[in-house]
C-alpha atoms as a PDB file:
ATOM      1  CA  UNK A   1     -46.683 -14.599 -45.605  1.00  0.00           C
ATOM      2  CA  UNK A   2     -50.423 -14.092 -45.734  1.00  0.00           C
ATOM      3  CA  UNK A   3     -52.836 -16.767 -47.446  1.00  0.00           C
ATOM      4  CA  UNK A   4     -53.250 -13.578 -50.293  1.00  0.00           C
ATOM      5  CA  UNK A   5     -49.557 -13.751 -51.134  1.00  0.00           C
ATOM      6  CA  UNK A   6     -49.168 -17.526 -50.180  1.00  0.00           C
ATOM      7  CA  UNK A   7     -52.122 -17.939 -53.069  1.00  0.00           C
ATOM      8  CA  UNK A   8     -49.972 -15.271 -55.607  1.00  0.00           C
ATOM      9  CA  UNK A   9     -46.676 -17.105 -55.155  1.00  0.00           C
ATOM     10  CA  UNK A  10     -48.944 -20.835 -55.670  1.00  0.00           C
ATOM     11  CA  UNK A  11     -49.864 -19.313 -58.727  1.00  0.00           C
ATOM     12  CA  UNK A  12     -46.714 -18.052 -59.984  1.00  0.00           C
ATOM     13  CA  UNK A  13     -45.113 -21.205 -59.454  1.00  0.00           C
ATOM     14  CA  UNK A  14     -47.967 -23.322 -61.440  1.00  0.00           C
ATOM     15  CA  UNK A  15     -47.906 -21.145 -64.394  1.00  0.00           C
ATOM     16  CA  UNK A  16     -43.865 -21.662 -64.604  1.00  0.00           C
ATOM     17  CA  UNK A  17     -44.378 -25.410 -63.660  1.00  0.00           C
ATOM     18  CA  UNK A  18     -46.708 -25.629 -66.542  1.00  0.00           C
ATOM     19  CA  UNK A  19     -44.342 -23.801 -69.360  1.00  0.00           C
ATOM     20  CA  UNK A  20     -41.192 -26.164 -68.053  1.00  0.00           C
ATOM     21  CA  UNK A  21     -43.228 -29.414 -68.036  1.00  0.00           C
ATOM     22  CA  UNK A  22     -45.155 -28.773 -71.442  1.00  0.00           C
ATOM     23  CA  UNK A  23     -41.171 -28.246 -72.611  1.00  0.00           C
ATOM     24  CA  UNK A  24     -39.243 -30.985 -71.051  1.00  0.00           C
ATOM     25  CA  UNK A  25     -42.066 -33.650 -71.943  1.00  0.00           C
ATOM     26  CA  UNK A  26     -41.364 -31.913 -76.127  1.00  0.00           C
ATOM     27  CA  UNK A  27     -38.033 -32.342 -75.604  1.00  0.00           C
ATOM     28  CA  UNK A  28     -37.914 -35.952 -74.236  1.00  0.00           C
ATOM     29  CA  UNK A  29     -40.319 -36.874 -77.630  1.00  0.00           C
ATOM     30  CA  UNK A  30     -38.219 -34.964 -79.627  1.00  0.00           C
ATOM     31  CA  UNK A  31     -34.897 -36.419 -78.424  1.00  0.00           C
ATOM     32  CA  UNK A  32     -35.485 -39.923 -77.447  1.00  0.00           C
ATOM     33  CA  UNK A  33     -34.948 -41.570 -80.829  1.00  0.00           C
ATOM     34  CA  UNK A  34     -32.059 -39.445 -82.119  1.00  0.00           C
ATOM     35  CA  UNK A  35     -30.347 -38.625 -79.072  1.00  0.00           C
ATOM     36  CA  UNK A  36     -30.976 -40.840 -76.261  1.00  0.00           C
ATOM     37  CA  UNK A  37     -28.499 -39.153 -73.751  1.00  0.00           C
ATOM     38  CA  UNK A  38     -30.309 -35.955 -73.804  1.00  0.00           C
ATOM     39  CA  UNK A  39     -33.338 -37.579 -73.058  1.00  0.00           C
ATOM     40  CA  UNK A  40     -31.609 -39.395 -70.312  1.00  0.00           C
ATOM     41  CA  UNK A  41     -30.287 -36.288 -68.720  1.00  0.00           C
ATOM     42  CA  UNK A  42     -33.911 -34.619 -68.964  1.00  0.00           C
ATOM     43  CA  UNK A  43     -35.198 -37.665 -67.305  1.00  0.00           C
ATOM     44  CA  UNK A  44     -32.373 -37.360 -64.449  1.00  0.00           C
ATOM     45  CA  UNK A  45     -33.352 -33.477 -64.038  1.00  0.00           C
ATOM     46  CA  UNK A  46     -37.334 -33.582 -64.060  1.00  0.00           C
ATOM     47  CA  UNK A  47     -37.267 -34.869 -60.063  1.00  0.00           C
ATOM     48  CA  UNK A  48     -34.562 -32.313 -59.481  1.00  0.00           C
ATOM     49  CA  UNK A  49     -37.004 -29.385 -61.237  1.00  0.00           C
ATOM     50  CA  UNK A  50     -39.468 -30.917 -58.862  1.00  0.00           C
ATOM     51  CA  UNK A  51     -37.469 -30.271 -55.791  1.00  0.00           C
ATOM     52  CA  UNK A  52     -36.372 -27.116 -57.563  1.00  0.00           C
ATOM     53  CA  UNK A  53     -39.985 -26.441 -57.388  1.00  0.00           C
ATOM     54  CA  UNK A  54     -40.830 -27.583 -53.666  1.00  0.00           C
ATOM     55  CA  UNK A  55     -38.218 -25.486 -52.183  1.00  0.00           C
ATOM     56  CA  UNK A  56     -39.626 -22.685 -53.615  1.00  0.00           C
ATOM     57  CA  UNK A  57     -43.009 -23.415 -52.448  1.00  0.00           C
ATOM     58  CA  UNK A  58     -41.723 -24.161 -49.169  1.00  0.00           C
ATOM     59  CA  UNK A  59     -39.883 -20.416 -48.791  1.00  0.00           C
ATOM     60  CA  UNK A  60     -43.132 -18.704 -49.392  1.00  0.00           C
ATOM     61  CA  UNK A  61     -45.769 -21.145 -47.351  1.00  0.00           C
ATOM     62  CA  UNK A  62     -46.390 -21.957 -43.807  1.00  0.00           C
ATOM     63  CA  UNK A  63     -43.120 -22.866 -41.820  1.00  0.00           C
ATOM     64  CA  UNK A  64     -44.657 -25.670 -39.955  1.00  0.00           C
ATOM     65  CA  UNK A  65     -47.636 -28.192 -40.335  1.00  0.00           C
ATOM     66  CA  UNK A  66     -48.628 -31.277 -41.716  1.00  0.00           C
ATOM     67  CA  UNK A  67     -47.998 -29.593 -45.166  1.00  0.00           C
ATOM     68  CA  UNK A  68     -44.470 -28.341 -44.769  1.00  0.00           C
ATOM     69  CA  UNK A  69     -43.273 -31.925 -43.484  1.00  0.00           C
ATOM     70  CA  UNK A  70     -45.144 -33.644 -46.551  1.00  0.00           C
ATOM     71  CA  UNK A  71     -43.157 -31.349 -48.815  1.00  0.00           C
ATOM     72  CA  UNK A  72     -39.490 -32.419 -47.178  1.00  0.00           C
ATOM     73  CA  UNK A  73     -40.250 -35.274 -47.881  1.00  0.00           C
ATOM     74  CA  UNK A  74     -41.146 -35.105 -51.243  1.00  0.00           C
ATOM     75  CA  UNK A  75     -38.202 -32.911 -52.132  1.00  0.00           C
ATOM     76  CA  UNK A  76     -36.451 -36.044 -50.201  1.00  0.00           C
ATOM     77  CA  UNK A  77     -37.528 -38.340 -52.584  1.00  0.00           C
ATOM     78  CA  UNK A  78     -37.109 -36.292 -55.404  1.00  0.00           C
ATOM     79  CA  UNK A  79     -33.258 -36.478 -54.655  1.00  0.00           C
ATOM     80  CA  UNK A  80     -33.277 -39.920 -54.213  1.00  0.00           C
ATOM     81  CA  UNK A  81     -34.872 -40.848 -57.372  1.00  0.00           C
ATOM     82  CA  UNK A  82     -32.997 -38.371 -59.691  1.00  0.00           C
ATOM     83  CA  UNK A  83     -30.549 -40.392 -58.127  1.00  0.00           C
ATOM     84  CA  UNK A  84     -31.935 -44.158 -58.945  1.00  0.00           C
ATOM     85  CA  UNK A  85     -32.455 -42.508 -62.339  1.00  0.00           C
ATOM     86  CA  UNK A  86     -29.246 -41.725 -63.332  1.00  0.00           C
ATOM     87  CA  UNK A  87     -27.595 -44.761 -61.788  1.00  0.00           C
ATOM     88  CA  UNK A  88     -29.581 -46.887 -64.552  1.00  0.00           C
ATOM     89  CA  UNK A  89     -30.747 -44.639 -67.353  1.00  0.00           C
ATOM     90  CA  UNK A  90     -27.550 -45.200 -69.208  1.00  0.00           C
ATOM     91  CA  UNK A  91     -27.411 -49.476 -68.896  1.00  0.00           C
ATOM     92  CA  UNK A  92     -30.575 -50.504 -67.702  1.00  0.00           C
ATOM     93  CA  UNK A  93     -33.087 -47.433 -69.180  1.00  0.00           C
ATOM     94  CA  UNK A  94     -36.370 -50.096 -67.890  1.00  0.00           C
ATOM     95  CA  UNK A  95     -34.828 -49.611 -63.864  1.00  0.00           C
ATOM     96  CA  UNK A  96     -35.310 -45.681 -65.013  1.00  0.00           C
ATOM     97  CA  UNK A  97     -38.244 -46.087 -65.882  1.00  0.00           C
ATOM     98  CA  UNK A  98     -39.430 -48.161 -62.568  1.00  0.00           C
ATOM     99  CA  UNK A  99     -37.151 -45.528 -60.666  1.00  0.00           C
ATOM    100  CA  UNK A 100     -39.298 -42.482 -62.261  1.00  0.00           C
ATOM    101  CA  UNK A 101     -42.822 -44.380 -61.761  1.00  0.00           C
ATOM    102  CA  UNK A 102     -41.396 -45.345 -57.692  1.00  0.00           C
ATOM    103  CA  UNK A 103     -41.081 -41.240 -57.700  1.00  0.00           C
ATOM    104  CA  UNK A 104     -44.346 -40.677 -59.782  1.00  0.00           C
ATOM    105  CA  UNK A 105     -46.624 -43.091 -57.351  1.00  0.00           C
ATOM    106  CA  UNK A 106     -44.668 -41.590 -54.164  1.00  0.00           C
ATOM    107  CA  UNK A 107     -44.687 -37.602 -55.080  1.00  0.00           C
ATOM    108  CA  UNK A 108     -48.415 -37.878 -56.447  1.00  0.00           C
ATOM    109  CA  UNK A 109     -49.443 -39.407 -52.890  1.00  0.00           C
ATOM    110  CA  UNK A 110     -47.711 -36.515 -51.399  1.00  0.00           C
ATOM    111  CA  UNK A 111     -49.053 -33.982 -53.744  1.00  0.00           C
ATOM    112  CA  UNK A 112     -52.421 -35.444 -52.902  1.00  0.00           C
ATOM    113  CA  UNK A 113     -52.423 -34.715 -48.802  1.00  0.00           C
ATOM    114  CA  UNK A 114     -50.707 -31.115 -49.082  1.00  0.00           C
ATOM    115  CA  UNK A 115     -53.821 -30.437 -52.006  1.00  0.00           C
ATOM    116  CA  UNK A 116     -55.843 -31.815 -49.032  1.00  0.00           C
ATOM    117  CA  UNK A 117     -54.737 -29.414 -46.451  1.00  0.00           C
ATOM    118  CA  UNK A 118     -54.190 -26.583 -48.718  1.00  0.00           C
ATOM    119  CA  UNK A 119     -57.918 -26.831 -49.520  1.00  0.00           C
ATOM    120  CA  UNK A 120     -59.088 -26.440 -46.177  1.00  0.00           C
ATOM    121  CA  UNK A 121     -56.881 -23.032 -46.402  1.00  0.00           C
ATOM    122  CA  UNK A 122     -57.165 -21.842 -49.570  1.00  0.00           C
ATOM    123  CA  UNK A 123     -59.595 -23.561 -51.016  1.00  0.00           C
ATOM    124  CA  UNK A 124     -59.822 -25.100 -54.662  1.00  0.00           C
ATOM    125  CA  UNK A 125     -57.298 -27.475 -54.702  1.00  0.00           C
ATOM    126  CA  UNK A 126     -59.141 -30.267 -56.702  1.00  0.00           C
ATOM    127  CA  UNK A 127     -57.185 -29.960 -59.432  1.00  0.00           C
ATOM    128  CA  UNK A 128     -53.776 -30.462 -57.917  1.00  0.00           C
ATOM    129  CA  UNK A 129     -55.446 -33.182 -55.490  1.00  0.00           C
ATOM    130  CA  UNK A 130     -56.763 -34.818 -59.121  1.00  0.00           C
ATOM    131  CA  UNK A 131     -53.082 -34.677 -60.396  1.00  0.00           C
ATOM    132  CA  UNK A 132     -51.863 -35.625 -57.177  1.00  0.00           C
ATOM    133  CA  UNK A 133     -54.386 -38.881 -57.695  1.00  0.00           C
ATOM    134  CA  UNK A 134     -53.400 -39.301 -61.681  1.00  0.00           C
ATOM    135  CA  UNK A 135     -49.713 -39.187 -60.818  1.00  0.00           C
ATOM    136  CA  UNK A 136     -49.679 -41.812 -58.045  1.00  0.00           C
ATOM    137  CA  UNK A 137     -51.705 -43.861 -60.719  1.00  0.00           C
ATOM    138  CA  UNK A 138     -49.426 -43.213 -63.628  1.00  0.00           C
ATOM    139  CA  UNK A 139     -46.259 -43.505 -61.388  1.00  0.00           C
ATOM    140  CA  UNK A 140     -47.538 -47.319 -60.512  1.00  0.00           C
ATOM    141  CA  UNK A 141     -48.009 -47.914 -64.293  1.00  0.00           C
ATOM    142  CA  UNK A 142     -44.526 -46.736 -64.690  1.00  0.00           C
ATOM    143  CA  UNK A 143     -42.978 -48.282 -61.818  1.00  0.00           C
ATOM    144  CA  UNK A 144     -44.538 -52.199 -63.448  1.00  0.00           C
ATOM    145  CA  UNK A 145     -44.486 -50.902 -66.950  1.00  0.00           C
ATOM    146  CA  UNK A 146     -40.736 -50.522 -66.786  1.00  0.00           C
ATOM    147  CA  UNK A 147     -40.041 -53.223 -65.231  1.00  0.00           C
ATOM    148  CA  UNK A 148     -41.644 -55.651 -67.503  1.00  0.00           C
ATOM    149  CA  UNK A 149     -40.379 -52.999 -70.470  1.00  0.00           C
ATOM    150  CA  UNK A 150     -43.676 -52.039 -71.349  1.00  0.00           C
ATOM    151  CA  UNK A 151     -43.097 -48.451 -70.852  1.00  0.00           C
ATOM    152  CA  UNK A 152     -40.024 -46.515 -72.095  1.00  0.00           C
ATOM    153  CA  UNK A 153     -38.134 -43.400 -71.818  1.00  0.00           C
ATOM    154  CA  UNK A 154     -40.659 -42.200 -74.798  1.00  0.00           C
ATOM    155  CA  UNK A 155     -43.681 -42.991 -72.578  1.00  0.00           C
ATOM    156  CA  UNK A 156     -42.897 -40.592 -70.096  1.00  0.00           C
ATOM    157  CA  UNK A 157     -43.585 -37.048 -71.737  1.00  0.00           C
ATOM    158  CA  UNK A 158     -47.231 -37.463 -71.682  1.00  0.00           C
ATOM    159  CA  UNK A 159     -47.235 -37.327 -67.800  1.00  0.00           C
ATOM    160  CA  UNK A 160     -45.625 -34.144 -67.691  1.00  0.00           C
ATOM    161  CA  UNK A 161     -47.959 -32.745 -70.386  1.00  0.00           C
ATOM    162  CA  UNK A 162     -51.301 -33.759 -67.890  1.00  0.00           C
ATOM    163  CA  UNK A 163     -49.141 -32.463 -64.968  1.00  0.00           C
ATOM    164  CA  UNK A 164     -48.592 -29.386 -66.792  1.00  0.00           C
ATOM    165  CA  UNK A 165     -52.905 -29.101 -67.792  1.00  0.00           C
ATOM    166  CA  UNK A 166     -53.534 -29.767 -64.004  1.00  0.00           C
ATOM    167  CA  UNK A 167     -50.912 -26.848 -63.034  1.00  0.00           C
ATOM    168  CA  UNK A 168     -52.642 -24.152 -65.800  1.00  0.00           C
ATOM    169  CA  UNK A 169     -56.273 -24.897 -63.918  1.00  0.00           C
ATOM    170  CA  UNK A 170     -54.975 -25.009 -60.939  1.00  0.00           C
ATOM    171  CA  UNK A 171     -53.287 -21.388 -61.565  1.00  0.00           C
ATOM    172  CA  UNK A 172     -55.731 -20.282 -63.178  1.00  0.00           C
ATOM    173  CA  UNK A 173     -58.110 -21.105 -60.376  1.00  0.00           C
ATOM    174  CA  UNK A 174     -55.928 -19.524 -57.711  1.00  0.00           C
ATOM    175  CA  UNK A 175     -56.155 -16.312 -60.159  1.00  0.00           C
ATOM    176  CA  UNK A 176     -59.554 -16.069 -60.252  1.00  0.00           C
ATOM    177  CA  UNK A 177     -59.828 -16.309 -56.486  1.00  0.00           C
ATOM    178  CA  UNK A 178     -57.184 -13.604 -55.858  1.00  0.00           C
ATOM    179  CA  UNK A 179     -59.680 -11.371 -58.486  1.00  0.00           C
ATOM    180  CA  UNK A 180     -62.402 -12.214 -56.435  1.00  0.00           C
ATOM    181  CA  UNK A 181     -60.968 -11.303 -53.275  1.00  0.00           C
ATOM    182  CA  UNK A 182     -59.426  -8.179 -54.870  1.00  0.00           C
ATOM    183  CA  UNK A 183     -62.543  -7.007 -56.505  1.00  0.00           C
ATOM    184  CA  UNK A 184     -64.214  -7.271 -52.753  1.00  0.00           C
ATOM    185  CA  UNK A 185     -61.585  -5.148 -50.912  1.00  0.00           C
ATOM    186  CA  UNK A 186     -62.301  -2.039 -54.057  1.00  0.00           C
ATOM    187  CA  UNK A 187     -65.815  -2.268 -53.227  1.00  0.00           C
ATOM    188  CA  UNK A 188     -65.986  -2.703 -49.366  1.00  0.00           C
END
């Protein structure tokens, strides 16, 4: 895949990201009061959309580099804490909580160093390398938060709603190079 439709597929994938996260953090507000078990499965299935979401970034990048192995392990952890999610969401919601900030703090470091290399080839980046930044902040807020049960279930939906603003400019700015770079080719 070229960096053209490596850049199209990004941007595909952050306009979806940002239309499922701006709905799952809704539906966790919405249901967390009146129906805590849906709100506990959503919280079980947003680092399994995040795999979800790197193996589909993975089928249309690069198929080696620095990048690539980042994302395994990110879809790695993903698994695991999906999985340290649902093993206390139901008894201990606050270990959730921790588990989903552990996850937050890990992915966001991740998300940080493939922005880093992805800028030196596409270029942009900054806001996914800002998100990557934000989450690693917010995950450690999480992880202490909901362990001292300062944060809750409830808290959570906000960080999917910045995720989801930091996906739309981020798409947005891949767009608006692929215009650019289409606009050249008509007039050259």
């Amino acid at each position: 895949m070229n960096l053209k439709e490596t850049a199209a597929s990004l941007r595909n994938l952050y306009f979806v990201r940002t239309a499922f996260q701006i709905v799952w953090a809704l539906s966790v507000m919405a249901t967390v009061v009146a129906n805590p078990q849906v709100a506990a499965i959503l919280l079980i299935a947003y680092p399994l959309w995040d795999v979800a979401c790197t193996l589909y970034d993975l089928s249309g990048s690069a198929r080696e580099g620095s990048a690539r192995n980042v994302q395994i392990i990110n879809a790695v952890l993903g698994v695991a804490a999906s999985a340290a999610i649902a093993l206390n969401v139901f008894h201990e919601p606050r270990y959730a909580v921790a588990a989903f900030g552990a996850w937050a703090l890990g992915a966001g470091l991740l998300q940080l160093g493939v922005g880093l290399v992805r800028r030196k080839q596409l270029g942009g980046q900054w806001a996914m390398i800002l998100s990557g930044a934000q989450s690693a902040a917010a995950g450690t807020a999480f992880l202490l938060g909901g362990l001292s049960e300062k944060f809750h279930i409830k808290d959570l939906g906000g960080y999917a709603i910045f995720g989801a603003v930091y996906f739309l400019i981020a798409g947005v700015l891949l767009q608006r190079k692929l215009s650019a770079s289409s606009d050249q080719a008509v007039t050259a």
